[in-house]
Protein backbone atom coordinates (compact mmCIF):
# COMPACT_ATOMS: atom_id res chain seq x y z
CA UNK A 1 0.00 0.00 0.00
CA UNK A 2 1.39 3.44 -0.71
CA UNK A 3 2.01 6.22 1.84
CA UNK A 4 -0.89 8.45 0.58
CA UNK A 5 -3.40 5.90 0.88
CA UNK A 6 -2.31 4.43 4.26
CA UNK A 7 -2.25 8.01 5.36
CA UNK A 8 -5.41 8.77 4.18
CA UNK A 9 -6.48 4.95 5.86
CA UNK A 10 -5.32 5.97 9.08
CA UNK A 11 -6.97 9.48 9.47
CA UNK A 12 -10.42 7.62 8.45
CA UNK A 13 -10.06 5.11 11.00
CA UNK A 14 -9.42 7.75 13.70
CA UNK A 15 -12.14 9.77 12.60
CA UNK A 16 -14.86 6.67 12.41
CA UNK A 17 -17.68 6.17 14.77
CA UNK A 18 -18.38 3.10 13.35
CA UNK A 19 -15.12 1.01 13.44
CA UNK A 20 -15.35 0.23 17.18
CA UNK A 21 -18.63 -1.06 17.38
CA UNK A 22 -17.52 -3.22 14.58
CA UNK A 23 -14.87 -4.62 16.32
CA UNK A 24 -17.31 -4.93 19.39
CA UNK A 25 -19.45 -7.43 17.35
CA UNK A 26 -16.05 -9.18 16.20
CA UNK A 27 -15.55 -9.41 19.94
CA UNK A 28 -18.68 -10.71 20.87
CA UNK A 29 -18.61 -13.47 18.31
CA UNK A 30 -15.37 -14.99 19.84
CA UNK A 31 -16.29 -13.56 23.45
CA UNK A 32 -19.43 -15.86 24.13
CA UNK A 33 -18.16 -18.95 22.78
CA UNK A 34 -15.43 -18.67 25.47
CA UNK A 35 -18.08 -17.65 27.96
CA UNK A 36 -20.24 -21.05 26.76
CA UNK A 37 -17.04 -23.08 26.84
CA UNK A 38 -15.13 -21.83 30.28
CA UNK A 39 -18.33 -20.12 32.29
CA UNK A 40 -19.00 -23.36 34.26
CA UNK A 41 -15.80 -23.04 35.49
CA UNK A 42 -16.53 -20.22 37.17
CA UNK A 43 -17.95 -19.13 40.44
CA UNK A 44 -21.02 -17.71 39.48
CA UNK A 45 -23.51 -19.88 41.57
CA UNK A 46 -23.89 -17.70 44.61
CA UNK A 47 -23.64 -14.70 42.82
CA UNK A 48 -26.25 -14.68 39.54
CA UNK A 49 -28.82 -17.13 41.83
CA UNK A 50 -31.59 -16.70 39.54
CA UNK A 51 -33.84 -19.29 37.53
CA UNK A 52 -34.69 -19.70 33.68
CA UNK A 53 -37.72 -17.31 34.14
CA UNK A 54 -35.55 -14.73 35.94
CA UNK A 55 -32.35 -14.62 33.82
CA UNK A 56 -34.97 -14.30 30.43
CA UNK A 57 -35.81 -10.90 32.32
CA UNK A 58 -33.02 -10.13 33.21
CA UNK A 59 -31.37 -10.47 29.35
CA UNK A 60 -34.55 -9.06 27.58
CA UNK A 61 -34.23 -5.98 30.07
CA UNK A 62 -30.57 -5.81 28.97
CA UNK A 63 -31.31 -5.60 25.43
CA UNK A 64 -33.95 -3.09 25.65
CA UNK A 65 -31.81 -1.01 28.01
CA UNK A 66 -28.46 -1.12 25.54
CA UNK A 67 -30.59 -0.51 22.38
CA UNK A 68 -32.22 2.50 24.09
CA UNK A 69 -28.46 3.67 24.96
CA UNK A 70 -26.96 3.21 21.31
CA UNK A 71 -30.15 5.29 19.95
CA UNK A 72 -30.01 7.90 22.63
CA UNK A 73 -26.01 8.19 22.05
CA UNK A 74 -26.11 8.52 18.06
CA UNK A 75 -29.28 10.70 18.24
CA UNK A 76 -27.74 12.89 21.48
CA UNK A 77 -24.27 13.20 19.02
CA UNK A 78 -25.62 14.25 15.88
CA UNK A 79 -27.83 17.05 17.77
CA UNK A 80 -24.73 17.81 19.77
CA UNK A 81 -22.50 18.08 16.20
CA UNK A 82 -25.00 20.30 14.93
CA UNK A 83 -24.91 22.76 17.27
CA UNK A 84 -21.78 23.17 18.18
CA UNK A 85 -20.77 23.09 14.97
CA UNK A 86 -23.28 25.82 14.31
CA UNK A 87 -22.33 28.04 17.08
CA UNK A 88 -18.53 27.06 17.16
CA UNK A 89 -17.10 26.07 13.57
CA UNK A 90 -17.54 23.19 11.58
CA UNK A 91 -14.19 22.24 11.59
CA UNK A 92 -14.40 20.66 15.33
CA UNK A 93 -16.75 18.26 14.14
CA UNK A 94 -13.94 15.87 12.08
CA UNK A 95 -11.18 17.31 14.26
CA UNK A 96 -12.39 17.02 17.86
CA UNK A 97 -15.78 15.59 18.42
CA UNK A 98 -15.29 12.46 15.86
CA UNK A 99 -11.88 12.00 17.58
CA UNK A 100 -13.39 11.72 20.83
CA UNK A 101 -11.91 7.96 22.06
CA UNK A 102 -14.33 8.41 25.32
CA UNK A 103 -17.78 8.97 22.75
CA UNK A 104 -15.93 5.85 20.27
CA UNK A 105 -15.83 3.29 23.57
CA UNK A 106 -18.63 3.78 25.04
CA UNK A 107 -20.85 3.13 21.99
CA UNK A 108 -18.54 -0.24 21.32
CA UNK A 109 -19.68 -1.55 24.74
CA UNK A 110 -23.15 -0.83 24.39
CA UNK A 111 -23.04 -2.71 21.09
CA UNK A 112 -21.18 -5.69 22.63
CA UNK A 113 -23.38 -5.77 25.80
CA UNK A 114 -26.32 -5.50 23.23
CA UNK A 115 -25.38 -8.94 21.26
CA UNK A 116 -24.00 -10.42 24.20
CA UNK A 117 -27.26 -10.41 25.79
CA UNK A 118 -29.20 -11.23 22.45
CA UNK A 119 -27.02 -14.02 21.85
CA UNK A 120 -27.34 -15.49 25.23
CA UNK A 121 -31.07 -14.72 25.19
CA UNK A 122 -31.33 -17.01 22.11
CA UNK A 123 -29.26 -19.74 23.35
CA UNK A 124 -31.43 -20.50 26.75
CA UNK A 125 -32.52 -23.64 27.00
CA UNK A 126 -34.14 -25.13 30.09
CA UNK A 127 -30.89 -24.96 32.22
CA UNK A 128 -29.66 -21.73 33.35
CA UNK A 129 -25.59 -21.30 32.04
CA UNK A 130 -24.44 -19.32 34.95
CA UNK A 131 -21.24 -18.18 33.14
CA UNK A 132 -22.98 -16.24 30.57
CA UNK A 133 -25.89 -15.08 32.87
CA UNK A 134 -23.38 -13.42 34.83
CA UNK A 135 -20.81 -11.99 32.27
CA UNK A 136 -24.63 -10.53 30.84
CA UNK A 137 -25.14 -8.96 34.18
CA UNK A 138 -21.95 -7.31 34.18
CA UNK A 139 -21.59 -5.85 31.22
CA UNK A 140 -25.49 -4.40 31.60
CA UNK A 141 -24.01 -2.94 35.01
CA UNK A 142 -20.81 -1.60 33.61
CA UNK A 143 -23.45 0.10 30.56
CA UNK A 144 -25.38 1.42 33.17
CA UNK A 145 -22.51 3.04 34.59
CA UNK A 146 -20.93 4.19 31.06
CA UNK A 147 -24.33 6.24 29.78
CA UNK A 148 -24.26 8.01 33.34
CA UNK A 149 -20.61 8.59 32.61
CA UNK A 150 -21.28 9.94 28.77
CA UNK A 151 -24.17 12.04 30.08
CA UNK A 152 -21.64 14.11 32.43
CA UNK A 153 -18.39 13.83 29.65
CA UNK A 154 -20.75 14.99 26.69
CA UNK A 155 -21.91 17.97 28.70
CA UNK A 156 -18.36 18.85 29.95
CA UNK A 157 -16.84 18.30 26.22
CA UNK A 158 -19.35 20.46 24.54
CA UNK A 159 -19.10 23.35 26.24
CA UNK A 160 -16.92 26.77 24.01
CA UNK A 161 -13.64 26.05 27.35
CA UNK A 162 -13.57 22.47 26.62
CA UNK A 163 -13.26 22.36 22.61
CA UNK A 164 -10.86 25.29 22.62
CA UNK A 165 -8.82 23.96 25.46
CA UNK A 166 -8.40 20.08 23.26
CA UNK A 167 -7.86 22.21 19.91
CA UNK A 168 -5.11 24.42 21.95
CA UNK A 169 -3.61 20.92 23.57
CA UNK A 170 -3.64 19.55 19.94
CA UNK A 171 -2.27 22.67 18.36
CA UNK A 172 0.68 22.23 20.99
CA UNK A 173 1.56 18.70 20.11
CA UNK A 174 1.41 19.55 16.39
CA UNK A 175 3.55 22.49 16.56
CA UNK A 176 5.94 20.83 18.62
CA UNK A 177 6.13 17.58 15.79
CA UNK A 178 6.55 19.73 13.10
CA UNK A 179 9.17 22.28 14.61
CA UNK A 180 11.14 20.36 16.80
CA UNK A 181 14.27 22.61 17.56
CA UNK A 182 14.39 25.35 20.09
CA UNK A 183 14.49 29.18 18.30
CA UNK A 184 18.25 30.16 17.31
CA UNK A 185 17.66 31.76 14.16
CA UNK A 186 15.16 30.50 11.74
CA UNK A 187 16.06 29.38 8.23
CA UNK A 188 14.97 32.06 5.55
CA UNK A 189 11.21 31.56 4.96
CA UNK A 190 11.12 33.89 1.89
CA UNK A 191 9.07 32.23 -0.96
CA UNK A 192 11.67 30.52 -2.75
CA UNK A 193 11.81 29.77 -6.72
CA UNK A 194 14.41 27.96 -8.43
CA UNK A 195 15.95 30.81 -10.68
CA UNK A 196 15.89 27.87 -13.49
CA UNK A 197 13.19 26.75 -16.10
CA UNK A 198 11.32 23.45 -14.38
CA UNK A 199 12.34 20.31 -16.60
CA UNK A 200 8.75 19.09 -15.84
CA UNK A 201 5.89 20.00 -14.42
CA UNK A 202 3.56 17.13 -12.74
CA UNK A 203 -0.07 18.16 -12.69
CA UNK A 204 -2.85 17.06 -10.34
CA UNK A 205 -4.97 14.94 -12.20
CA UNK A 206 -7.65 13.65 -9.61
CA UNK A 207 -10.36 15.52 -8.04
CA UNK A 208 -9.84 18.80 -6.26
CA UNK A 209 -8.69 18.01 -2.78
CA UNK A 210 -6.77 19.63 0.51
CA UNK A 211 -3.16 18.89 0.91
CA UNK A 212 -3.17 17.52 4.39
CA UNK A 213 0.38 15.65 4.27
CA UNK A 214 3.64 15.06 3.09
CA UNK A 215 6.42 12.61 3.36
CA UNK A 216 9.10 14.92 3.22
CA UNK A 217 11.64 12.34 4.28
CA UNK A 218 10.82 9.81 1.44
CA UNK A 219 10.76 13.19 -0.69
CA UNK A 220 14.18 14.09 0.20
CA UNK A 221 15.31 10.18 -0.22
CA UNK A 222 13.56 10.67 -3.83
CA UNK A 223 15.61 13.47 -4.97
CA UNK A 224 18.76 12.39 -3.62
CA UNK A 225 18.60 8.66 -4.60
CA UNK A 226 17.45 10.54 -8.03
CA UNK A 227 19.99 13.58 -8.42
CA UNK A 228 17.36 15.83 -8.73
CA UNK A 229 15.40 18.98 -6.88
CA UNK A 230 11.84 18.73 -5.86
CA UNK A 231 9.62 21.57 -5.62
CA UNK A 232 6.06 20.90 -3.91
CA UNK A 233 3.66 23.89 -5.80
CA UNK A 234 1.20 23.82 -3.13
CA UNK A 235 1.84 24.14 0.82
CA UNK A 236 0.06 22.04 3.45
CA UNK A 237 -3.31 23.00 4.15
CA UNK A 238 -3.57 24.73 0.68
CA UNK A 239 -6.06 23.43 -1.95
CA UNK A 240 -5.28 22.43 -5.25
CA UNK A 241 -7.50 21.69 -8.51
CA UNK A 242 -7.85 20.02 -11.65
CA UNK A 243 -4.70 20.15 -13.76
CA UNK A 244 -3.17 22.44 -11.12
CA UNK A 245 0.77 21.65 -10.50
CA UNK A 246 1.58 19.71 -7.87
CA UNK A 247 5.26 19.25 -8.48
CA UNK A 248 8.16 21.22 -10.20
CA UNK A 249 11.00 18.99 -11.44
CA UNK A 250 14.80 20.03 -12.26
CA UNK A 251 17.33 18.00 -12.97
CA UNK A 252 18.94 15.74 -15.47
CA UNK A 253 17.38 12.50 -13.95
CA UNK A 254 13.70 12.67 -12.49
CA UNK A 255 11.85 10.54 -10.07
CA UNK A 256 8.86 8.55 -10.67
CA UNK A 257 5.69 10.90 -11.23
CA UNK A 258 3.30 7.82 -9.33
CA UNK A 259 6.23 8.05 -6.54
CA UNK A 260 5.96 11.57 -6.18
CA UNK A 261 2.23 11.37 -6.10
CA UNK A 262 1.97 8.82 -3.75
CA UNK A 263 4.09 10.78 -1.42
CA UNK A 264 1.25 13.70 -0.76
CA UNK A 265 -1.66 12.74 1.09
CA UNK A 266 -5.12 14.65 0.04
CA UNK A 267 -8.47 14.84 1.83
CA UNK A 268 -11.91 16.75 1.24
CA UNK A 269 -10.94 19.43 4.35
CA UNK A 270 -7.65 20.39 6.17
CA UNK A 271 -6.59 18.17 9.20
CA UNK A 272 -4.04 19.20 12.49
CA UNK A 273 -1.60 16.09 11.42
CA UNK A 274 1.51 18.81 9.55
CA UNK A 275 -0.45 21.86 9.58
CA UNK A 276 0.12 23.61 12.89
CA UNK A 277 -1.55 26.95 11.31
CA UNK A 278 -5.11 25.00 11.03
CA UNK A 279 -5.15 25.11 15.18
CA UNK A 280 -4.76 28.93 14.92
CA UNK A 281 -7.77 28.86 12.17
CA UNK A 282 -10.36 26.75 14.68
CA UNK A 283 -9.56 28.75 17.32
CA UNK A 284 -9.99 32.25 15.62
CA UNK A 285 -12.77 30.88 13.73
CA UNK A 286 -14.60 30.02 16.97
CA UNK A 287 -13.64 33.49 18.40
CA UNK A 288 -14.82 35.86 15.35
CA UNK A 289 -18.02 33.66 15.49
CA UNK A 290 -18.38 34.69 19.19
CA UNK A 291 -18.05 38.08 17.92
CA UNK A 292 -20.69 38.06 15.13
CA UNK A 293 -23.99 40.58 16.27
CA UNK A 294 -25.86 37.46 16.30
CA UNK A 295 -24.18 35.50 19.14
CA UNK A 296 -22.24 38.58 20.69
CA UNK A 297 -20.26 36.39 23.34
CA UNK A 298 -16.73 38.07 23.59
CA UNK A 299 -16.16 35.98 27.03
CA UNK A 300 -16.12 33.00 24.71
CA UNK A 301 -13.41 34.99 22.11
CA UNK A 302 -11.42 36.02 25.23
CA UNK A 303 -10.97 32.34 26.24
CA UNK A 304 -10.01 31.60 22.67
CA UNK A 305 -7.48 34.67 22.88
CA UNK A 306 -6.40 32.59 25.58
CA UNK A 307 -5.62 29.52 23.65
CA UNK A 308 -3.45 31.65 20.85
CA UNK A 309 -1.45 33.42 23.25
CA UNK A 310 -0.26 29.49 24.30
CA UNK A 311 0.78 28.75 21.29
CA UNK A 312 1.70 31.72 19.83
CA UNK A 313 4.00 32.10 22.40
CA UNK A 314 4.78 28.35 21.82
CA UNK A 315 5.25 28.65 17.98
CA UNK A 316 7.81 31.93 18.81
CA UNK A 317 10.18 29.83 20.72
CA UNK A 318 10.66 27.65 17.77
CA UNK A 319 12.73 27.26 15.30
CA UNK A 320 10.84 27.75 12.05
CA UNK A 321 11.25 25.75 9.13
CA UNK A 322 12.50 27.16 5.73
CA UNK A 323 11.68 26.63 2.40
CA UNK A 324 14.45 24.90 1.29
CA UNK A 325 15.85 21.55 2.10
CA UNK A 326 19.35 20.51 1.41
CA UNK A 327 20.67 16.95 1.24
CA UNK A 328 23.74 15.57 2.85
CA UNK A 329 26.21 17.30 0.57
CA UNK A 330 24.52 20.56 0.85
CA UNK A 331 22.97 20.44 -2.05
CA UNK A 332 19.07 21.93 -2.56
CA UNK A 333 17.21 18.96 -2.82
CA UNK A 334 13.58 19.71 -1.88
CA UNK A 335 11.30 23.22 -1.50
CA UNK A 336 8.23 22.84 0.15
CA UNK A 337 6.60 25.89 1.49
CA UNK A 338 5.89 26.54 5.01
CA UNK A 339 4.45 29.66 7.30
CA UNK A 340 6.92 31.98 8.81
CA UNK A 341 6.48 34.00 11.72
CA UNK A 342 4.60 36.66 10.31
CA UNK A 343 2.19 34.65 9.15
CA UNK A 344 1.53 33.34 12.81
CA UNK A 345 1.20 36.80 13.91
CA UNK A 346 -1.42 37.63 11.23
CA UNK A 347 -3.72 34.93 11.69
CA UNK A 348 -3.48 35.77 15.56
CA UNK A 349 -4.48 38.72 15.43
CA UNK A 350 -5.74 40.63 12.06
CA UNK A 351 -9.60 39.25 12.09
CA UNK A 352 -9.81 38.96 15.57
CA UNK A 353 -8.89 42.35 15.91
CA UNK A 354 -11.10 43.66 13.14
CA UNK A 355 -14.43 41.81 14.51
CA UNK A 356 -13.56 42.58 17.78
CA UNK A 357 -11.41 45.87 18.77
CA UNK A 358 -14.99 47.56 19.71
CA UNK A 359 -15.03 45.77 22.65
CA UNK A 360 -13.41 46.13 25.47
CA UNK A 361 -12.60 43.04 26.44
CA UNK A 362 -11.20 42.07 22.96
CA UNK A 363 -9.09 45.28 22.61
CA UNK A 364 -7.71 44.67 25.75
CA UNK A 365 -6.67 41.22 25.59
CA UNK A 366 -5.66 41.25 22.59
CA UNK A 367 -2.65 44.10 23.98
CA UNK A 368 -2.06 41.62 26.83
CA UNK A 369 -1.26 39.18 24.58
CA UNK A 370 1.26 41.67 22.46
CA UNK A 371 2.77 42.83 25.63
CA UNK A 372 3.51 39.31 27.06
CA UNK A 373 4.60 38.05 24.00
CA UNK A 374 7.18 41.00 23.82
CA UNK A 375 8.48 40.12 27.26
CA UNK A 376 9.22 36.51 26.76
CA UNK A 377 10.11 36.29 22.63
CA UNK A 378 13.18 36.58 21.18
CA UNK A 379 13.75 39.75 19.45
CA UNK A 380 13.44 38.57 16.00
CA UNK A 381 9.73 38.09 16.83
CA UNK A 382 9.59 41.78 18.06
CA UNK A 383 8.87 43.39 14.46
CA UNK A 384 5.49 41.77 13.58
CA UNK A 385 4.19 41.97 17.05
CA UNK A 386 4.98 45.82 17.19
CA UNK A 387 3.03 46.13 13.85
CA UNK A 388 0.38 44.25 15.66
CA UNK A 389 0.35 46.99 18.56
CA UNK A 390 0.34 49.81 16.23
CA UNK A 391 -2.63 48.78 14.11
CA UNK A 392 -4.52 48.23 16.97
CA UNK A 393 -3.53 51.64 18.48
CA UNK A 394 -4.57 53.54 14.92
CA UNK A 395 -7.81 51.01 15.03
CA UNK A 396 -8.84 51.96 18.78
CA UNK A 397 -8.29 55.54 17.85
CA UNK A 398 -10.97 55.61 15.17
CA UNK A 399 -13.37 53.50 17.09
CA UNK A 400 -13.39 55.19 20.57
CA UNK A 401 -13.58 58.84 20.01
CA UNK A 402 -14.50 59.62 23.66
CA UNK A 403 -10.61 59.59 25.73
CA UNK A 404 -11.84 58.03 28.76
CA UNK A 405 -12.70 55.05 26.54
CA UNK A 406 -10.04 55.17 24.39
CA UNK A 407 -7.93 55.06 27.66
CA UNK A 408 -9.83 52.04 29.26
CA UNK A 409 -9.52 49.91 25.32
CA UNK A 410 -5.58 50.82 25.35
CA UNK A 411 -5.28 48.78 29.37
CA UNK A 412 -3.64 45.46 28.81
CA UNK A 413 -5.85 43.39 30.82
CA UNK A 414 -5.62 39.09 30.61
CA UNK A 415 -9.39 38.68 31.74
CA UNK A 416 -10.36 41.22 28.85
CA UNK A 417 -12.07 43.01 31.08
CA UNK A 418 -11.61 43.09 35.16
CA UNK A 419 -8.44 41.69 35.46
CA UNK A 420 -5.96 44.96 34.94
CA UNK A 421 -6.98 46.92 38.16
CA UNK A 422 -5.35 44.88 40.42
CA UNK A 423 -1.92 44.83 38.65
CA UNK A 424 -2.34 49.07 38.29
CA UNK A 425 -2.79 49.21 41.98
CA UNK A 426 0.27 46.89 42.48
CA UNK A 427 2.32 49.31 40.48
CA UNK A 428 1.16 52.50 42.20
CA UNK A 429 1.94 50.65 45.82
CA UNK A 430 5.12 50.06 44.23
């Protein structure tokens, strides 16, 4: 199987509802054979002391009850996906709530508690099997317990401080993946071209898909085992068409074009695998949405200011990739294009601060954030985030004519709005 597709396999399989309840039933078929063979062996007697009459109850009541928890689950989710989806983004439904391993279990153990009690409703005879009376009780216990548990973890996951807070922890492990080197001095993230004509130009011929991948080491192996340099057209994240390039080739000897292709995964929508600027994009996209007139809830953008000073603080300690990549004699081998720190900044901060710098609990966290940052970056990061602080200063002075308000909008304050007295009181004692 090629890269692309087992890529492309994985992320489905992560993303699936469906494939743990299907190994539940795989489960089940092997589980209550054992149960049939070994349950006699078992101690069950004293516990499950109940007759042929009373352990048909007892099963029928466990299939009604699990059926009644897989419909109630699947029915609760897709309400739940709607609606946050609607009030939140879209783009938490494939990246968080599909994800969710706690939702994924819980439904497999209904559906194995469900067929384990059909199964061993089916197969009573006139003799009780203890064994598999028992394991049935159990596992209708242990559902019991797991739809009170989903109840209280479905309410806690779907509320705006719990989605941003899992986008922000996943933004943190992708950014830390993809740049793994402390900041010294980034590589030069200008968009490179190779000053030459391309020898050949491979176009995407498939349907129009998202970049979501690449196998840049298997890329780099390519064009060295190959003598050759590799340009990748579009960047991760970016979308690409019909008889769009995908690859710029120069060199004498060329690699495979299926080899190349099957070295960049595509999907229908971008994915937080090698893109550690689709994290920023949730999170602001859940923030401007708190902003809109319709939902006006800038506590719920503050918290998601929250999350992007993390990891844009996080994402300015790193060392940032460049464009180019040189193989082991120095040579320029591959060019794949990646976002520099300026692009960082911008998504931080450019629509969040033009849907939200008339309030003042936007305006003033978003300063907190440019003022911290200052403190604890390096001072190559200093440039965009001082561009940053002066459009918001020419911004708040068109919006707040009055100067008392203009005065309380220019107040750094990390709460938005009630969290700065206590620090100016500090300083006057001081």
């Amino acid at each position: 199987m090629s890269w692309n597709r087992w890529y492309g396999l994985r992320s489905y399989i992560r993303s699936s509802l469906w494939i743990v309840p299907f190994i539940a039933l795989l489960l089940y078929v092997a589980a209550i054979r054992l149960v049939y063979a070994f349950g006699d062996w078992l101690p069950w007697i004293d516990v499950w002391p109940w007759g042929v009459a009373g352990t048909q109850r007892m099963l029928e009541t466990i299939v009604t009850m699990t059926l009644t928890f897989v419909v109630f689950t699947f029915g609760s989710l897709l309400v739940a996906i709607q609606v946050a989806g609607g009030q939140l983004t879209p783009r938490i439904i494939a990246t968080t709530l599909l994800r969710d391993n706690a939702i994924r279990f819980t439904v497999g153990l209904f559906i194995f508690t469900l067929l384990f009690a059909a199964g061993a409703l089916a197969r009573l005879d006139t003799t009780v099997p203890q064994g598999v009376s028992g394991m049935a009780g159990l596992l209708g216990f242990l559902s019991i317990a797991a739809f009170l548990y989903l109840i209280d973890y479905a309410a806690r996951l779907l509320r705006p401080v719990s989605i941003i807070a899992r986008v922000g922890e996943r933004g943190h492990a992708v950014i830390e993946e993809v740049y793994p080197e402390e900041s010294s001095k980034d590589a030069s993230n200008d968009n490179t071209t190779v000053a030459v004509t391309p020898d050949k130009i491979v176009y995407h011929q498939a349907h129009p898909a998202i970049v979501v991948a690449i196998n840049q080491k298997a890329l780099l192996e390519l064009a060295e085992r190959t003598d050759s340099t590799i340009e990748l057209v579009p960047r991760v994240g970016d979308f690409i068409g019909t008889d769009e390039p995908l690859f710029r080739l120069y060199g004498p000897h060329l690699p495979d074009v299926h080899r190349l292709k099957s070295l960049v995964a595509l999907g229908p929508e971008r994915t937080l695998e090698q893109d550690p600027t689709f994290a920023f994009r949730i999170i602001v996209d859940i923030g401007i949405k708190a902003l809109s007139k319709a939902i006006n809830d800038p506590t719920t953008a503050v918290l998601a200011i929250d999350q992007l000073q993390r990891l844009l603080c996080f994402v300015g300690k790193r060392r940032l990739l460049g464009d180019e990549v040189r193989g082991k004699t120095g040579k320029l081998r591959l060019v794949r294009r990646t976002p520099n720190w300026e692009d960082f900044v911008q998504l931080t901060f450019s629509e969040t601060r033009l849907y939200g710098a008339e309030n003042f609990q936007i305006a003033r966290r978003l300063r907190a954030v440019i003022e911290y940052a200052l403190q604890v970056l390096p001072d190559d990061r200093r440039p965009a985030l001082l561009q940053e602080l002066d459009l918001m200063d020419r911004m708040l002075e068109r919006i707040y004519l009055m100067p008392e308000d203009l005065a309380l909008a220019r107040t750094p304050d990390s709460q938005g709005l009630g969290g700065a007295a206590k620090h100016a009181a500090s300083a006057n004692r001081s």
